[in-house]
N, C-alpha and C. Protein backbone atom coordinates (compact mmCIF):
# COMPACT_ATOMS: atom_id res chain seq x y z
N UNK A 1 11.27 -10.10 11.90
CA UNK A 1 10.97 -10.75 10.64
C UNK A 1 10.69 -9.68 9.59
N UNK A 2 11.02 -9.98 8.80
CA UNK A 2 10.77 -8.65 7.24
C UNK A 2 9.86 -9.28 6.45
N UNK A 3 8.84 -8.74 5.94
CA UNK A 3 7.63 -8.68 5.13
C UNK A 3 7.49 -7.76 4.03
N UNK A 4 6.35 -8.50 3.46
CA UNK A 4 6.39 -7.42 1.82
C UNK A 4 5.12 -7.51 2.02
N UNK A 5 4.28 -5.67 2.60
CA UNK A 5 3.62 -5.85 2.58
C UNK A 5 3.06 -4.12 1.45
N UNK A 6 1.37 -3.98 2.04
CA UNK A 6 0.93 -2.78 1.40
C UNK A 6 1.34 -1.44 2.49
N UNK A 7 1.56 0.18 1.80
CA UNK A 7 1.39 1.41 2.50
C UNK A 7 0.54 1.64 1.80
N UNK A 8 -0.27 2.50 2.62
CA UNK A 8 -1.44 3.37 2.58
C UNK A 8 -0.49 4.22 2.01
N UNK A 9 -0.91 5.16 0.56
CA UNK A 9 -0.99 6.70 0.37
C UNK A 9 -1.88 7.13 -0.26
N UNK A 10 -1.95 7.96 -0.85
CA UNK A 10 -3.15 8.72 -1.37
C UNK A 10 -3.91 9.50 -0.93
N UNK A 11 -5.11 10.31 -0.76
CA UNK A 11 -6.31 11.20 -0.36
C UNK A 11 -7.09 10.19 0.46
N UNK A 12 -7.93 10.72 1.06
CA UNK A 12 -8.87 10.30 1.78
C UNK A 12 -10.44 9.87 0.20
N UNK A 13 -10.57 8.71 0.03
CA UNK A 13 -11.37 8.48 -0.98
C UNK A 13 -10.66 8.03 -2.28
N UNK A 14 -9.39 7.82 -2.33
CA UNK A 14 -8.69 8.01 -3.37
C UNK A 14 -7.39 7.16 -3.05
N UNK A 15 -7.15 5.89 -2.36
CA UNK A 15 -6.45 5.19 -2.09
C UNK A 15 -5.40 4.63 -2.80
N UNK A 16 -4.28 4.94 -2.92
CA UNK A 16 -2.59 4.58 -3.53
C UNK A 16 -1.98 3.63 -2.50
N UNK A 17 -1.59 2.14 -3.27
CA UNK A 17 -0.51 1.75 -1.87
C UNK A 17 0.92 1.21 -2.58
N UNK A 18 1.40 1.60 -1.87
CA UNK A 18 2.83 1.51 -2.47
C UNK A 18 3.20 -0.24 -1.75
N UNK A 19 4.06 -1.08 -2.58
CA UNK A 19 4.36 -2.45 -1.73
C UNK A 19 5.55 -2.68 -1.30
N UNK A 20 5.83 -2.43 0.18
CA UNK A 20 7.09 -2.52 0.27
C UNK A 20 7.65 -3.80 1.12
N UNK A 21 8.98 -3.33 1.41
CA UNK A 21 9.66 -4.46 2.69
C UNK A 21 9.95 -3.87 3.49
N UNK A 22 9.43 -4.83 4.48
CA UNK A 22 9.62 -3.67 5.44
C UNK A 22 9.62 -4.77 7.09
N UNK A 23 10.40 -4.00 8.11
CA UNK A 23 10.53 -4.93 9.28
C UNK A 23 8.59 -5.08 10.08
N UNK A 24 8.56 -6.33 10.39
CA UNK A 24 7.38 -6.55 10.60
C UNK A 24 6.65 -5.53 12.11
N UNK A 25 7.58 -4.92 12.48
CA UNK A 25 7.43 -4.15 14.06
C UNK A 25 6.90 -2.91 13.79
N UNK A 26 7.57 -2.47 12.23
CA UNK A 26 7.03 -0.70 12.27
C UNK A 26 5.45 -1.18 11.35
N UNK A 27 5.11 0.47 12.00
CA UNK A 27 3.81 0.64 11.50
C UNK A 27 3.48 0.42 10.14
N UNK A 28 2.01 0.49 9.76
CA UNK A 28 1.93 -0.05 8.20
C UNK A 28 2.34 1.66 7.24
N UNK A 29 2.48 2.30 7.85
CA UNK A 29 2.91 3.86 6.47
C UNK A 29 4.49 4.14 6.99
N UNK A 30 4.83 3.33 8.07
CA UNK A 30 6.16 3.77 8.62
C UNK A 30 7.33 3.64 8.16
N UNK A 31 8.76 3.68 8.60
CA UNK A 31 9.39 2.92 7.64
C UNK A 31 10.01 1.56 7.21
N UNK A 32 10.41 1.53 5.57
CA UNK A 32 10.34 0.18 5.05
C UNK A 32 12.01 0.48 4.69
N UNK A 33 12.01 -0.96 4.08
CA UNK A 33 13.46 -1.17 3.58
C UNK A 33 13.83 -0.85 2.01
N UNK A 34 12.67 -1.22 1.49
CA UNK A 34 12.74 -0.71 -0.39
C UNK A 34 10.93 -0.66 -0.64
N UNK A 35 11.18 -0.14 -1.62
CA UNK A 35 10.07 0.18 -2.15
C UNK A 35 9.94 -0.87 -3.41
N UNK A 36 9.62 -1.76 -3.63
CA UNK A 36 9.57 -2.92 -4.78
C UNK A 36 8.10 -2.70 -5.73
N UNK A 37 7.32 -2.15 -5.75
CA UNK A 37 5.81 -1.70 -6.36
C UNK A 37 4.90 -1.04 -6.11
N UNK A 38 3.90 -0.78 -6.80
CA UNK A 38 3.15 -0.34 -6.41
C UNK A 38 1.81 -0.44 -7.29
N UNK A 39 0.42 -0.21 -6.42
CA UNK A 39 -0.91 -0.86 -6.24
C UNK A 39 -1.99 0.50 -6.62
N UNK A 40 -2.66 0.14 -7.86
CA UNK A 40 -3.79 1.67 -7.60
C UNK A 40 -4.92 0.87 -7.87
N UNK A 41 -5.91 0.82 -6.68
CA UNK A 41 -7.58 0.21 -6.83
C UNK A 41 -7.89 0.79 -7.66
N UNK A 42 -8.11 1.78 -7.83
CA UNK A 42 -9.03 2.63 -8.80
C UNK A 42 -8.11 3.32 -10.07
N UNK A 43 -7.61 2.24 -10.52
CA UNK A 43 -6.61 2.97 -11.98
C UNK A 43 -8.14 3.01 -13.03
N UNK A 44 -8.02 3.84 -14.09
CA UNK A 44 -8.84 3.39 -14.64
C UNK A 44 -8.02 2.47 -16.08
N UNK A 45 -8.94 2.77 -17.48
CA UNK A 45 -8.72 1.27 -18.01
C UNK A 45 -7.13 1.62 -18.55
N UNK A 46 -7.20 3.10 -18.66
CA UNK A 46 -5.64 3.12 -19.52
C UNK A 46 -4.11 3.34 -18.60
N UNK A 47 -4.64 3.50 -17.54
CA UNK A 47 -3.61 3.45 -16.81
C UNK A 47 -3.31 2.18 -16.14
N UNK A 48 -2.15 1.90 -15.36
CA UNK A 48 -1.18 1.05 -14.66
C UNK A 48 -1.84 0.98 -13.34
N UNK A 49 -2.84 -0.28 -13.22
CA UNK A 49 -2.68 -0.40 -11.72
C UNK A 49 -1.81 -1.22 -10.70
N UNK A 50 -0.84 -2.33 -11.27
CA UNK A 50 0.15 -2.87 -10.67
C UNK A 50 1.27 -3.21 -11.12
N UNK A 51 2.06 -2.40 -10.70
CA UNK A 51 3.83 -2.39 -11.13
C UNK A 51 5.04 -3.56 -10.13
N UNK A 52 5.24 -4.62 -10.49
CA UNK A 52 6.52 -4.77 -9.39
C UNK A 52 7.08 -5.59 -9.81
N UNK A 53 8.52 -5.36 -9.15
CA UNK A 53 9.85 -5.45 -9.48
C UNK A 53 10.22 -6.96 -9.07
N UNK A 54 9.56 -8.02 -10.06
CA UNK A 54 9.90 -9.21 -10.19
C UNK A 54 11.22 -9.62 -9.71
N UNK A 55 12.24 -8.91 -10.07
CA UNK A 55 13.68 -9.60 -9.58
C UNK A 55 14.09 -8.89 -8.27
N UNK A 56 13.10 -7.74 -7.35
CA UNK A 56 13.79 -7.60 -6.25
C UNK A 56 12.66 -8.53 -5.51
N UNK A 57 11.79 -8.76 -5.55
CA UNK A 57 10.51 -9.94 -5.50
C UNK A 57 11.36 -11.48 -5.04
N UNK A 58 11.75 -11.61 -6.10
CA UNK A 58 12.59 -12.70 -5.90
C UNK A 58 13.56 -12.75 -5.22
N UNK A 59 14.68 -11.89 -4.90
CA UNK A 59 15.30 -11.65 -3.50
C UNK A 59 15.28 -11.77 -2.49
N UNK A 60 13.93 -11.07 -2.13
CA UNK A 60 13.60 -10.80 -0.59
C UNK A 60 13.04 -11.81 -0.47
N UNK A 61 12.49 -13.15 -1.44
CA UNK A 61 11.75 -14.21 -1.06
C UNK A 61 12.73 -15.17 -0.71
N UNK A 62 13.51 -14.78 -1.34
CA UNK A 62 15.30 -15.83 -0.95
C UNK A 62 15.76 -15.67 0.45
N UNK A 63 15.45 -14.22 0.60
CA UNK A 63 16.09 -14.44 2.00
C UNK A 63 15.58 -14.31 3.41
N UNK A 64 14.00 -15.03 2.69
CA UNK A 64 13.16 -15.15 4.25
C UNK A 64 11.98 -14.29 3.94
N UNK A 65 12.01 -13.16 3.36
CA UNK A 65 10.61 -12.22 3.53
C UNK A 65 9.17 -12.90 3.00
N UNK A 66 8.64 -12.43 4.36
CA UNK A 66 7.32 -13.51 4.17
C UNK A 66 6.14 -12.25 3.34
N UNK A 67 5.67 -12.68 2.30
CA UNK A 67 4.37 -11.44 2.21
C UNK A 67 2.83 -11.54 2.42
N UNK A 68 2.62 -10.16 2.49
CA UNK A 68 1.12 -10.50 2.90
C UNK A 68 -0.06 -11.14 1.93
N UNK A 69 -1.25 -12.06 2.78
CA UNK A 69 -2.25 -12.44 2.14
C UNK A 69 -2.66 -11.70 0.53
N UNK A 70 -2.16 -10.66 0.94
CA UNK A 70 -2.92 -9.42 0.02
C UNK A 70 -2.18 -9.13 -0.91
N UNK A 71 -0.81 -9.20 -0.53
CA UNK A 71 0.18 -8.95 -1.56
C UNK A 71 0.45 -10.19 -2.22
N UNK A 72 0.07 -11.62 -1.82
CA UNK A 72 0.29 -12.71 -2.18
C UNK A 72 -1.05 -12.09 -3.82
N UNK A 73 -1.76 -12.38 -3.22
CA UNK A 73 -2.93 -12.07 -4.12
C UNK A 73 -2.85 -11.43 -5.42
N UNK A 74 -1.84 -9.94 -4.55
CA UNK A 74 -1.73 -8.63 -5.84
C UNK A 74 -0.39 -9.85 -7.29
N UNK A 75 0.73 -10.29 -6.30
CA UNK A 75 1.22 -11.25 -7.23
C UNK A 75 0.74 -11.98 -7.72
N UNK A 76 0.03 -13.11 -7.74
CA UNK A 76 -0.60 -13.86 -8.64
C UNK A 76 -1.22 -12.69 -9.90
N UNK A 77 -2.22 -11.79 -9.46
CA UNK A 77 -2.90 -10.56 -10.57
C UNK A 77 -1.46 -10.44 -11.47
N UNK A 78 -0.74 -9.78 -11.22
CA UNK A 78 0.35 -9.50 -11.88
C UNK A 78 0.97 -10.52 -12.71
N UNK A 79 1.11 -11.55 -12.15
CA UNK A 79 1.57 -12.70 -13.07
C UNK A 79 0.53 -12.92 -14.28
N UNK A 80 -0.41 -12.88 -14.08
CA UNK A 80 -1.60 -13.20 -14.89
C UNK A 80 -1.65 -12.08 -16.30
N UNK A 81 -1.52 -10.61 -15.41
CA UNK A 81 -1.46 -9.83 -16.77
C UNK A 81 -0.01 -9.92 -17.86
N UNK A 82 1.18 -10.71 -16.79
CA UNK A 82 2.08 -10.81 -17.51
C UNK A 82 2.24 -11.36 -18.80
N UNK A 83 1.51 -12.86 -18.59
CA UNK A 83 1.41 -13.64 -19.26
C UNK A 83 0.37 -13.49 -20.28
């Protein structure tokens, strides 16, 4: 099954996650299929903390990819600042 979920990157204290697709078997930093966004907890006020790619979003939801609780979540945020 393929999922859109979060990778861990960043420093230790300093957490970056990139949101990808990815087959549900490999590990969560392992590899994915695309890279569709990405997530910074700690942006501050002038920077970008969530970027993603609405129309590959919509794709992978077409053709089955289920996403996570979390990433469900980070979408709704995103929609919200859209609007």
């Amino acid at each position: 099954m393929v999922v859109i979920r979060l990778a861990r990157g960043g420093a230790k204290a300093r957490p970056f996650f990139n949101i990808v697709v990815a087959d549900k078997r490999t590990r969560r930093d392992g590899r994915f299929i695309e890279r569709i966004g990405f997530y910074n907890p700690i942006a501050t006020v002038n920077e970008e903390s969530i970027r993603l790619a609405q129309d590959r979003l919509t794709y992978w939801k077409s053709v089955g990819a289920q996403a996570s609780p979390t990433v469900e979540r980070l979408i709704e945020q995103a929609a919200k600042k859209a609007a």
